[in-house]
Protein backbone atom coordinates (compact mmCIF):
# COMPACT_ATOMS: atom_id res chain seq x y z
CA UNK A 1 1.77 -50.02 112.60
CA UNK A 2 2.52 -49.48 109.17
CA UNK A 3 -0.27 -47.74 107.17
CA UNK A 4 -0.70 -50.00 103.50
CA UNK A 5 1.02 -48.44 100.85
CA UNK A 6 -1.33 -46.84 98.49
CA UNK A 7 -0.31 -47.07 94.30
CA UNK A 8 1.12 -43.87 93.18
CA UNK A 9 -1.62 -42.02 90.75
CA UNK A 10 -1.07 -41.70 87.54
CA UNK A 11 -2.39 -38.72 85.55
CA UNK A 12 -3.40 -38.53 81.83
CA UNK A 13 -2.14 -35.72 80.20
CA UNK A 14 -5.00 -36.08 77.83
CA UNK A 15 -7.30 -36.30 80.06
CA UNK A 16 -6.90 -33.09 81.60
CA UNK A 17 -10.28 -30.75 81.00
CA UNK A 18 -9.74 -28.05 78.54
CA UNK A 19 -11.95 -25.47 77.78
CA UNK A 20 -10.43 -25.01 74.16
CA UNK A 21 -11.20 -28.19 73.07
CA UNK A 22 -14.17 -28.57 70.84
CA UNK A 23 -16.70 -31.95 70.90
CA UNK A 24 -14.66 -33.81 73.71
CA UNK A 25 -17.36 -36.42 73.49
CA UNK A 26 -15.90 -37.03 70.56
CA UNK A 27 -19.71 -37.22 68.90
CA UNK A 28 -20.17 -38.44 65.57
CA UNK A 29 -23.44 -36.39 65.23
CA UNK A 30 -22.55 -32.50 64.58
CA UNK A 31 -25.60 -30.31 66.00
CA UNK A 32 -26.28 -26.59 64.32
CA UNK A 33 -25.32 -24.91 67.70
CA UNK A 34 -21.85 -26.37 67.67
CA UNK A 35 -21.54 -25.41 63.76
CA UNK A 36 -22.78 -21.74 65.07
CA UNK A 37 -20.45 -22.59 68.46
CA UNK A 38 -17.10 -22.85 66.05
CA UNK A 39 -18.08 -20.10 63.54
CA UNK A 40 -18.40 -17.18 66.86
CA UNK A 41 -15.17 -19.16 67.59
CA UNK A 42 -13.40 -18.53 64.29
CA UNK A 43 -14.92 -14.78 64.38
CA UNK A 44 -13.90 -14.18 67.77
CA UNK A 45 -10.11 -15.64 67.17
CA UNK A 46 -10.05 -13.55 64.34
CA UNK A 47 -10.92 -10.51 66.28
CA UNK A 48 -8.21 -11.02 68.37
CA UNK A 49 -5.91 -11.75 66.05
CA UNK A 50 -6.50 -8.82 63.49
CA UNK A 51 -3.91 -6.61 63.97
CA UNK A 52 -1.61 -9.56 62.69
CA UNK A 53 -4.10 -10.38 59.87
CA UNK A 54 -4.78 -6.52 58.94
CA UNK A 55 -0.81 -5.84 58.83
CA UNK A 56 -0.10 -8.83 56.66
CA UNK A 57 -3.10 -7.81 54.36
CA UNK A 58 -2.16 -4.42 53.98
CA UNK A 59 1.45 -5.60 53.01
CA UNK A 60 -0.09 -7.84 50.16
CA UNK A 61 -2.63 -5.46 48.85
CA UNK A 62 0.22 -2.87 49.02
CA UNK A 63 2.17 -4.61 46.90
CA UNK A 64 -0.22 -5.61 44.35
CA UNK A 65 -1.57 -2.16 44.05
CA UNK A 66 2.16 -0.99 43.30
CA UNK A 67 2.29 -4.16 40.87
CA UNK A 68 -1.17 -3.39 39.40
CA UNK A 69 0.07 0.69 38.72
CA UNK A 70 3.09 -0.62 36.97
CA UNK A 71 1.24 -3.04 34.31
CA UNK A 72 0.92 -0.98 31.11
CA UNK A 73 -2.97 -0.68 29.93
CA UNK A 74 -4.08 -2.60 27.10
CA UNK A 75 -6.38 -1.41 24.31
CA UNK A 76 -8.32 -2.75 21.56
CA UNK A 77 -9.37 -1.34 18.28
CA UNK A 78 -10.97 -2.59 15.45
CA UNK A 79 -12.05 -2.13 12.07
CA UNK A 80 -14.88 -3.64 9.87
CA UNK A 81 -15.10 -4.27 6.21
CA UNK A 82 -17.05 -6.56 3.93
CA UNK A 83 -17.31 -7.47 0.32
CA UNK A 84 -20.58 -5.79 -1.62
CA UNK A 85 -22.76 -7.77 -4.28
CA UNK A 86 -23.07 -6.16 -7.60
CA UNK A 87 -26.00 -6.17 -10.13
CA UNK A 88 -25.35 -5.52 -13.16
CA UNK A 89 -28.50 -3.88 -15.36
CA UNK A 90 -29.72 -6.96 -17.24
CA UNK A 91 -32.61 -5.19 -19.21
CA UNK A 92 -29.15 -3.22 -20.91
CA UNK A 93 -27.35 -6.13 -22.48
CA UNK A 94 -28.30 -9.93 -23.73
CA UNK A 95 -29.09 -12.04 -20.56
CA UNK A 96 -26.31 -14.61 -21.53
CA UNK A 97 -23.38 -12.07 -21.35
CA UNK A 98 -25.00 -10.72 -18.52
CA UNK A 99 -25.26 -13.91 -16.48
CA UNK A 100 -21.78 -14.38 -17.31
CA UNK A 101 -20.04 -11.39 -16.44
CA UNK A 102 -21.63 -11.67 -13.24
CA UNK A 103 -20.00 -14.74 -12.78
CA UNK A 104 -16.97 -12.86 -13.85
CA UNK A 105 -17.29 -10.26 -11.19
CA UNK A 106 -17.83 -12.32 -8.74
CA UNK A 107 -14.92 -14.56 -9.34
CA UNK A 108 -12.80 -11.75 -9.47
CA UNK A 109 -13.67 -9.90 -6.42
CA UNK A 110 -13.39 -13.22 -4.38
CA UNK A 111 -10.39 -13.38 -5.62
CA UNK A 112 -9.19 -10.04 -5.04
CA UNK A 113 -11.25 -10.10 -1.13
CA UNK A 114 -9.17 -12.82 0.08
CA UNK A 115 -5.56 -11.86 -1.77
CA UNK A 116 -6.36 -8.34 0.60
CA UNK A 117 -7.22 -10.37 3.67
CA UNK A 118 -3.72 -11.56 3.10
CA UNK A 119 -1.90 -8.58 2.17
CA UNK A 120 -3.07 -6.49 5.03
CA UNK A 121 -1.85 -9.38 7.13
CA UNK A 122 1.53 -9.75 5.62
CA UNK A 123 4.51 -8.38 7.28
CA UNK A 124 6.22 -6.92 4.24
CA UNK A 125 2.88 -4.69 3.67
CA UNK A 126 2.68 -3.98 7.33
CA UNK A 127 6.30 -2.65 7.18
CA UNK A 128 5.64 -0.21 4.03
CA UNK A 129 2.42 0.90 5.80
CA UNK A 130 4.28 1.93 8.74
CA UNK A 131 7.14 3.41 6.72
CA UNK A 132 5.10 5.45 4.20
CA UNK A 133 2.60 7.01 7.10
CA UNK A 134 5.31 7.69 9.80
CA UNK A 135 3.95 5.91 12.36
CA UNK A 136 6.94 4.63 13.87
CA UNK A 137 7.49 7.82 16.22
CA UNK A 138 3.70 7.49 16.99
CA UNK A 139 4.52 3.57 18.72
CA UNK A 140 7.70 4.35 20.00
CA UNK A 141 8.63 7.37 22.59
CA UNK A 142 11.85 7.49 22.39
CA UNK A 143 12.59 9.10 18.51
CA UNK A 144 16.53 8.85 18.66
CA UNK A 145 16.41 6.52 16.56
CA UNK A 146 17.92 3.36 18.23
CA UNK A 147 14.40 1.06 17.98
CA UNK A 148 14.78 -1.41 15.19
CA UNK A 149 11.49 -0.51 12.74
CA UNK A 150 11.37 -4.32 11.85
CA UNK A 151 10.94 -5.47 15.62
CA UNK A 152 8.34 -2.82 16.29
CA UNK A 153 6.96 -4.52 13.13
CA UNK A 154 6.67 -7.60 14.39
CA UNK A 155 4.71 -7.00 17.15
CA UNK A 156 2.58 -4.82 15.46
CA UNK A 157 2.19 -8.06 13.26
CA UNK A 158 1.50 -10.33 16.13
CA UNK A 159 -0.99 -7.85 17.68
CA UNK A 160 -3.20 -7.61 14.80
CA UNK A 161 -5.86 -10.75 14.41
CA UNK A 162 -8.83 -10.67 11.61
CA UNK A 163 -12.38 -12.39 13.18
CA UNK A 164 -15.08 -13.13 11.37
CA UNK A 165 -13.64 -14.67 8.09
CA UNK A 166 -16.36 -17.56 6.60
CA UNK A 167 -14.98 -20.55 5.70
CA UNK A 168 -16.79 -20.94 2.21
CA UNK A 169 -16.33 -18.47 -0.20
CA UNK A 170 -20.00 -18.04 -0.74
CA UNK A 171 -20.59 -16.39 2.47
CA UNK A 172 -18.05 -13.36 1.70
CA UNK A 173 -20.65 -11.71 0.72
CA UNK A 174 -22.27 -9.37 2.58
CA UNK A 175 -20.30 -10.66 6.00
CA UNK A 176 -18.32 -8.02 7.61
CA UNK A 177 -15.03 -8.91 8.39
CA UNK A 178 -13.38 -7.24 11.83
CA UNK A 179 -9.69 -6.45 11.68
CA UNK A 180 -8.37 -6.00 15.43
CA UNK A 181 -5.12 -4.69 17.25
CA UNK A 182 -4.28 -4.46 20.76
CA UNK A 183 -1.65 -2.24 22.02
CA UNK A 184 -0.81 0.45 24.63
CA UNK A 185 -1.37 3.23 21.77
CA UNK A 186 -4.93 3.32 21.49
CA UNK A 187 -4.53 6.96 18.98
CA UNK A 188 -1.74 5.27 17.03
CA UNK A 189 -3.74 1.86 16.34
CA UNK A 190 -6.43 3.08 15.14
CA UNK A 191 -4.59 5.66 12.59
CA UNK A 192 -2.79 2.65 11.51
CA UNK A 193 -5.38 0.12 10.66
CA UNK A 194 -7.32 2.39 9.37
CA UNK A 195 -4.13 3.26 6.85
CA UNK A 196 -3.87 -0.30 6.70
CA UNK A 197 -7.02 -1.01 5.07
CA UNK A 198 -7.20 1.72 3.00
CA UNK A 199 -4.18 1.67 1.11
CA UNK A 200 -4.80 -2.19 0.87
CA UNK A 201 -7.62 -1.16 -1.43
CA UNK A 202 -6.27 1.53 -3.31
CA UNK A 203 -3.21 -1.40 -4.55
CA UNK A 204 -5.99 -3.39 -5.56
CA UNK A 205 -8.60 -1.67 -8.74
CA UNK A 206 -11.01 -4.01 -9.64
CA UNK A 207 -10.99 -2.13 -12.54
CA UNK A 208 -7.93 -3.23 -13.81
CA UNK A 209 -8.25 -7.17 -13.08
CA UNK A 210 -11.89 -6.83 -15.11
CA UNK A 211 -10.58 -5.06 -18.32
CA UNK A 212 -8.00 -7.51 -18.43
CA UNK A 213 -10.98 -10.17 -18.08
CA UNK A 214 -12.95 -8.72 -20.78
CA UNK A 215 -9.71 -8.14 -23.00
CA UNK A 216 -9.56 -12.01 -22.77
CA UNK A 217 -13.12 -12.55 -23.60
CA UNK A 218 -12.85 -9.79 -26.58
CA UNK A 219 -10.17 -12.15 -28.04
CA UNK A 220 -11.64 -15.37 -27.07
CA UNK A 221 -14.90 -14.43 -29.36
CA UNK A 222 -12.24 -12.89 -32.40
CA UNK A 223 -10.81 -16.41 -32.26
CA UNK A 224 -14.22 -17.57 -32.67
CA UNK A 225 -15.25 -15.41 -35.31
CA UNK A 226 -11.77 -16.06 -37.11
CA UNK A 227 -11.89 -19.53 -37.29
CA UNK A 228 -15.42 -19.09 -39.05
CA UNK A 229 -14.43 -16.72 -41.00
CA UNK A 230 -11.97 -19.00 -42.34
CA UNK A 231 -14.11 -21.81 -42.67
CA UNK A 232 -16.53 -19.44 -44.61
CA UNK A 233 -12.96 -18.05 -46.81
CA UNK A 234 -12.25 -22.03 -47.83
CA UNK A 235 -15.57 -22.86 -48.65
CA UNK A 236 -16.25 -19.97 -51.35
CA UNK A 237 -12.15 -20.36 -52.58
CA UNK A 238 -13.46 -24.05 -53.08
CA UNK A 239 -16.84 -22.36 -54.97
CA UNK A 240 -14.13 -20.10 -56.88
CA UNK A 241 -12.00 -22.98 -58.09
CA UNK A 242 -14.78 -24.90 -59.31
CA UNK A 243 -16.42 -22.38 -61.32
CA UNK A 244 -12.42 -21.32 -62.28
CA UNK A 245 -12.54 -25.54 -63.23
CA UNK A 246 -15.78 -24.70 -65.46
CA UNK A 247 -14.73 -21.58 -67.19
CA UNK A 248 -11.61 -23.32 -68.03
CA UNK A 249 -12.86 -26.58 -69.76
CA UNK A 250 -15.40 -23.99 -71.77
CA UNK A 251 -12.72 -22.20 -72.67
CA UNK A 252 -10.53 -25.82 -73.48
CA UNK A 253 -13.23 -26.81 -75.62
CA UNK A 254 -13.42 -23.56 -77.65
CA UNK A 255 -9.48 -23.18 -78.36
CA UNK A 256 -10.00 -26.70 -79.76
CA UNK A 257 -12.83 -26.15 -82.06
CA UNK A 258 -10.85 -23.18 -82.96
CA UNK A 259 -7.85 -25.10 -83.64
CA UNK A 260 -10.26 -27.72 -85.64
CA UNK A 261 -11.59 -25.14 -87.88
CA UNK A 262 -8.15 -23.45 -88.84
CA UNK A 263 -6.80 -27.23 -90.11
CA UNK A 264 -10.35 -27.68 -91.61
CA UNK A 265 -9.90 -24.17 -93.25
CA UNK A 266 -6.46 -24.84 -94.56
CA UNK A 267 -7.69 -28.19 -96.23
CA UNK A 268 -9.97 -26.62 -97.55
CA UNK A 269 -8.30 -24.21 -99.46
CA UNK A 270 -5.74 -26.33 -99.77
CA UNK A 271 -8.17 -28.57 -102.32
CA UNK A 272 -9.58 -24.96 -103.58
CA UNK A 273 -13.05 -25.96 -102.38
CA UNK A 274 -14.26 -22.69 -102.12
CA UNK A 275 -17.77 -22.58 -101.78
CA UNK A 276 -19.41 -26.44 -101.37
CA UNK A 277 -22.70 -26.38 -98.96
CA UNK A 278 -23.26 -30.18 -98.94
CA UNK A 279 -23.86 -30.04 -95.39
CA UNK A 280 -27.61 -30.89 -95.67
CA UNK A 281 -26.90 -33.58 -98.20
CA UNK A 282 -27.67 -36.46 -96.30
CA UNK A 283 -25.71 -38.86 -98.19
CA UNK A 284 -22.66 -36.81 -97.79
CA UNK A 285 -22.96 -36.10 -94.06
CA UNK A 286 -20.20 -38.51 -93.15
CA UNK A 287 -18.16 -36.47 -95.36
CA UNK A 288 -15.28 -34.28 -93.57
CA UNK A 289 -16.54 -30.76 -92.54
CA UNK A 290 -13.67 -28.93 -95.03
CA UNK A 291 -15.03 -30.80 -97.60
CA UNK A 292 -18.85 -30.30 -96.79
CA UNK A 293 -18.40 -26.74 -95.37
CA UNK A 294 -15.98 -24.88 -98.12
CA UNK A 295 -12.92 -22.71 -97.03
CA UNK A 296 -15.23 -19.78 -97.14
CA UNK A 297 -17.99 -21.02 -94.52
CA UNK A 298 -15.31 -22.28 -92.11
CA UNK A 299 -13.69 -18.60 -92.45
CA UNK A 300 -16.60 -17.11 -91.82
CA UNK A 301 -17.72 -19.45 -88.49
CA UNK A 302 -13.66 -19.13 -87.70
CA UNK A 303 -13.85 -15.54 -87.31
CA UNK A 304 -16.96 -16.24 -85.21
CA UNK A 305 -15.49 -18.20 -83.21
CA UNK A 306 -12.90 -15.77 -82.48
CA UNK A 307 -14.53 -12.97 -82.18
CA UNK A 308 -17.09 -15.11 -79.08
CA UNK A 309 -13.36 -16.29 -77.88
CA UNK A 310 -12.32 -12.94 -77.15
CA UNK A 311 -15.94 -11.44 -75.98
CA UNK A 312 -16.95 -14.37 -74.49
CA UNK A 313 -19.94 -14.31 -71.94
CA UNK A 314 -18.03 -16.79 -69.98
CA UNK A 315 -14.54 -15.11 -69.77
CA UNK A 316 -16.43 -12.61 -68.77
CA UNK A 317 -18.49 -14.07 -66.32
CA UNK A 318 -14.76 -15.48 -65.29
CA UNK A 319 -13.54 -11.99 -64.65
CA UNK A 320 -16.56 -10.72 -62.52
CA UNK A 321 -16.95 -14.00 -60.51
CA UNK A 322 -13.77 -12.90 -59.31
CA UNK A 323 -14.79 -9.55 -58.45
CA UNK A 324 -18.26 -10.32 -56.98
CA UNK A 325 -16.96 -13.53 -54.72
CA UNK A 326 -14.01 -11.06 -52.90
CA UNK A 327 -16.63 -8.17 -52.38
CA UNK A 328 -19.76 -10.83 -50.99
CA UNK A 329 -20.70 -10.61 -47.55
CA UNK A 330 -20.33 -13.16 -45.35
CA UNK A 331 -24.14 -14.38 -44.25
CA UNK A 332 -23.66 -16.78 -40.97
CA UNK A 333 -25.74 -16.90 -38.35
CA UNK A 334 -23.21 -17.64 -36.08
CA UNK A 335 -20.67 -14.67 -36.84
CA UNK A 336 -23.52 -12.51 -36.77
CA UNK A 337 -24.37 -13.32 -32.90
CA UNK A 338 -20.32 -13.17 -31.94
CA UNK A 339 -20.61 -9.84 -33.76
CA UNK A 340 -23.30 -8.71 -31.09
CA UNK A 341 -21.65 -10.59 -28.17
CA UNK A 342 -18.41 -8.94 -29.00
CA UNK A 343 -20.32 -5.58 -28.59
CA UNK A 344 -21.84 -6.49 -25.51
CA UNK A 345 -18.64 -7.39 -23.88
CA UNK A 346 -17.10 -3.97 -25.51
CA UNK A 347 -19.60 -1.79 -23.67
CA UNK A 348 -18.89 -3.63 -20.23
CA UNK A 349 -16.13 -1.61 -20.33
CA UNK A 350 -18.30 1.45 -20.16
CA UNK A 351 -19.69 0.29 -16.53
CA UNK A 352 -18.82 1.86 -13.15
CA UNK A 353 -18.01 -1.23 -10.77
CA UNK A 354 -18.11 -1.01 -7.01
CA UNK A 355 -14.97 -1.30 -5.09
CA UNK A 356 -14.26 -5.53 -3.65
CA UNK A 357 -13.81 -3.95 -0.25
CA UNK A 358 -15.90 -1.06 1.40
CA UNK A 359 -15.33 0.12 5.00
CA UNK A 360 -18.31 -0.80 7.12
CA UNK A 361 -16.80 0.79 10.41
CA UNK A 362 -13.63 2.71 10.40
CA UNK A 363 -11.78 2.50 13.57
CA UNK A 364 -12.10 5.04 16.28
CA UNK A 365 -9.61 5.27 18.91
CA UNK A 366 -10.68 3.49 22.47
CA UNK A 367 -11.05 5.50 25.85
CA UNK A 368 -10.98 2.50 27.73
CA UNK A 369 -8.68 -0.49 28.51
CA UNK A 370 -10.63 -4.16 27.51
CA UNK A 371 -8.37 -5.58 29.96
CA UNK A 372 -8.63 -3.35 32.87
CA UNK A 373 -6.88 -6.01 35.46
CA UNK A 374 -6.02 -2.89 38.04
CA UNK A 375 -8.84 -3.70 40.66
CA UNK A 376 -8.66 -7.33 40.29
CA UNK A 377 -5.24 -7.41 41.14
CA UNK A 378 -5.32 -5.01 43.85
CA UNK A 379 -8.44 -7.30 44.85
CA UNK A 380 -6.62 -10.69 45.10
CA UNK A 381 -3.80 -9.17 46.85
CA UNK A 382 -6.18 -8.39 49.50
CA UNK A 383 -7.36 -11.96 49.24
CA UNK A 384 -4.27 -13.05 49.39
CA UNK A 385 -3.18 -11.13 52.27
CA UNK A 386 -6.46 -12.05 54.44
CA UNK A 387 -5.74 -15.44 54.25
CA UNK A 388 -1.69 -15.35 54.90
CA UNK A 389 -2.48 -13.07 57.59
CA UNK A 390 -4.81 -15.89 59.25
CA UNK A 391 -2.55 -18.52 58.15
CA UNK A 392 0.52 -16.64 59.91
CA UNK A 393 -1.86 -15.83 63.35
CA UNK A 394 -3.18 -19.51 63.58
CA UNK A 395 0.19 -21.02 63.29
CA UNK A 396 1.30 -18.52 65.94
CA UNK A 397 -2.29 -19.48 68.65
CA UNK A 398 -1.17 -23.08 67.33
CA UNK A 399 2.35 -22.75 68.86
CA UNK A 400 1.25 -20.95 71.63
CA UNK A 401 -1.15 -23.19 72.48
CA UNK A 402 1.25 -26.22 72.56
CA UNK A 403 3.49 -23.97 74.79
CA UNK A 404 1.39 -23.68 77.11
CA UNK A 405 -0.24 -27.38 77.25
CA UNK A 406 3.53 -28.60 77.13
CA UNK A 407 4.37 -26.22 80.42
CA UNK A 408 0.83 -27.36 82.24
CA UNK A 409 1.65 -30.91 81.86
CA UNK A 410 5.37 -30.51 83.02
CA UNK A 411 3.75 -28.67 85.78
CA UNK A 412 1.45 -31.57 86.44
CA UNK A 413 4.22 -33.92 86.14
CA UNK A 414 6.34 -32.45 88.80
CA UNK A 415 3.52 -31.60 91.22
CA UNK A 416 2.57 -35.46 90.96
CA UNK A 417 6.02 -36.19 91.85
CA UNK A 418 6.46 -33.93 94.53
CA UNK A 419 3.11 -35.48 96.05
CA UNK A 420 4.22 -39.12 95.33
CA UNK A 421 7.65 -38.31 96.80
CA UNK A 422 5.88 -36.62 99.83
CA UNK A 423 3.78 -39.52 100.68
CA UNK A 424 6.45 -42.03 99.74
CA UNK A 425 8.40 -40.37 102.33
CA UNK A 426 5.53 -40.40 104.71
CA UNK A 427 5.22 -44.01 104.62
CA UNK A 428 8.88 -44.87 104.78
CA UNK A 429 9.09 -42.61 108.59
């Protein structure tokens, strides 16, 4: 009797238990002993696996140790400057001038402040800083000669950044202003900017920019005092000409009484009337003056005449107006105050001015990198390496693994087989 054939069994593959596997019952909920159950499981694969992670870190941290000794240190130095505020002694001069050339001052060292922010930024100035102190053998170490000065120029130029600059004018004052470089020469920097700064204020006297201000002031009040002078000049030449106007009708009107009494006179004696004094005759008062008057009277007040013609008061007068009207003073208020505001501008040429600039800090050469990237380099290679190195040993337990879950379930495979064959067999005999 045949026994019933029984179905051949079928196995899973996935189904097979496996102590590796983590939360087979595929839980949703995640308890803190299988958190703690995966983290001794990450700690004790990694314990395993560390000579493969420790070789592959100390490869990377290696090599970023040899890249970290290579990098050149970087150093930063810096200078500070600012602008002082000067007072001028008011109680010394008139409190307009004063207030003024205050005004004046500080214009001008505004002015001057940010033309030397620019200068001691500018390439060309740079360049004649670095020629005139020598300091090219001091950046470069090779001194054969073969380094162009312009490029070592230009990245002296693009290392150097000012901070601290206001943006309104008003608040240069008493603001310190830093002047930075970064470079790989801390000695050499800080010789340089220091040069740098200083000869930027030597090119610039303040001096010089405020005498030319007060030369400009000086003639600004002669103009002044000129043009009122002049006004002053017209109005006594205008006096002059009409006392000149005066003196000359007056002296008109006495040439023609003296020309009156010489044709009176010569009637006179023309008629021989010698000695007729009718000139209180009322009767005859309509009479003509030769005939009423006599050729001797009219002599007599002729020569009179004459003799006040040529020693006459107003000729006279005449004469000394002239004199007296070129030697008067001027009296005007006005002239008389640009007289004592040209003074006051004169002696602000006597006064001692601060320099625009003064060195707050100078700079001192740093000791220490500001970017000192060494250890965090070296750091991240080790980083870097831990986590390559784990990368590198899970991919390895990874392919392992499958290995050997490929080989079991080939092995399952053919053992159900051999069993299925077996009882297949079995059943057939």
């Amino acid at each position: 009797m045949n026994a019933p054939k029984n179905p051949p069994i079928q196995i899973d593959p996935i189904q097979i238990p496996s102590d590796k596997r983590f939360n087979e019952t595929q839980n949703d909920e995640i308890s803190l002993f299988e958190i703690v159950d995966y983290m001794v499981r990450i700690v004790d694969f990694m314990i395993r696996k560390r000579s493969i992670i420790l070789s592959v870190a100390i490869i990377f941290t290696l090599l970023a140790a040899g890249y970290a000794l290579s990098i050149t240190p970087k150093y930063k130095t810096t200078i500070s400057f600012l602008m002082p505020q000067e007072t001028l002694p008011v109680e010394s001069f008139s409190t307009k001038s004063t207030a003024e050339f205050q005004k004046i001052i500080k214009e001008t060292k505004t002015s001057l402040y940010q033309n030397f922010l620019m200068k001691i930024q500018s390439f060309n100035f740079q360049q004649e800083v670095l020629e005139s102190g020598n300091f090219l053998k001091k950046f470069v170490d090779n001194s054969d000669g073969s380094v162009n000065s312009d490029a070592v120029v230009l990245e002296i130029n693009k290392s150097i950044s000012l901070t601290g600059v206001p943006a309104k004018n008003t608040e240069l004052f008493n603001k310190p202003v830093f002047l930075e470089m970064e470079g790989s020469k801390p000695e050499a920097m800080a010789e340089f900017i220091n040069a740098l700064v200083k000869t930027g204020i030597k090119t610039i006297r303040i001096e010089d920019h405020l005498l030319n201000t007060i030369d400009q002031q000086l003639k600004k009040i002669s103009s002044k005092k000129a043009i009122l002078l002049s006004q002053e000049k017209i109005k006594q030449l205008q006096q002059k000409k009409n006392q000149e106007q005066q003196i000359s009708q007056k002296k008109k009107k006495i040439e023609n009484e003296i020309a009156l009494l010489k044709k009176d006179l010569a009637l006179a004696r023309s008629m021989n009337i010698e000695e007729n004094n009718f000139k209180y005759d009322q009767p005859l008062n309509k009479a003509p003056r030769w005939y009423l008057f006599g050729a001797k009277i009219l002599e007599a007040e002729l020569n009179l005449l004459q003799s006040q013609a040529k020693k006459s008061d107003v000729i006279e007068s005449a004469k000394s107006i002239d004199v007296i009207e070129e030697a008067k003073p001027i009296d005007n208020t006005q002239i008389k105050n640009l007289d004592m505001e040209f003074k006051t501008w004169e002696s602000f040429k006597t006064l001692k001015h601060s320099n625009f600039v003064i060195i707050n800090q100078p700079s001192i050469p740093p000791t220490q990198p500001f970017q000192n990237k060494r250890n965090v380099i070296i750091f991240t290679g080790l980083l870097a390496g831990l986590f390559f190195g784990s990368t590198i040993a899970f991919f390895q337990h990874a392919r392992r693994t499958l290995n050997a879950k490929r080989n079991l379930v080939s092995e399952v495979n053919n053992k159900t087989k051999s069993f299925i064959f077996k009882r297949s067999s079995q059943t057939a005999s």
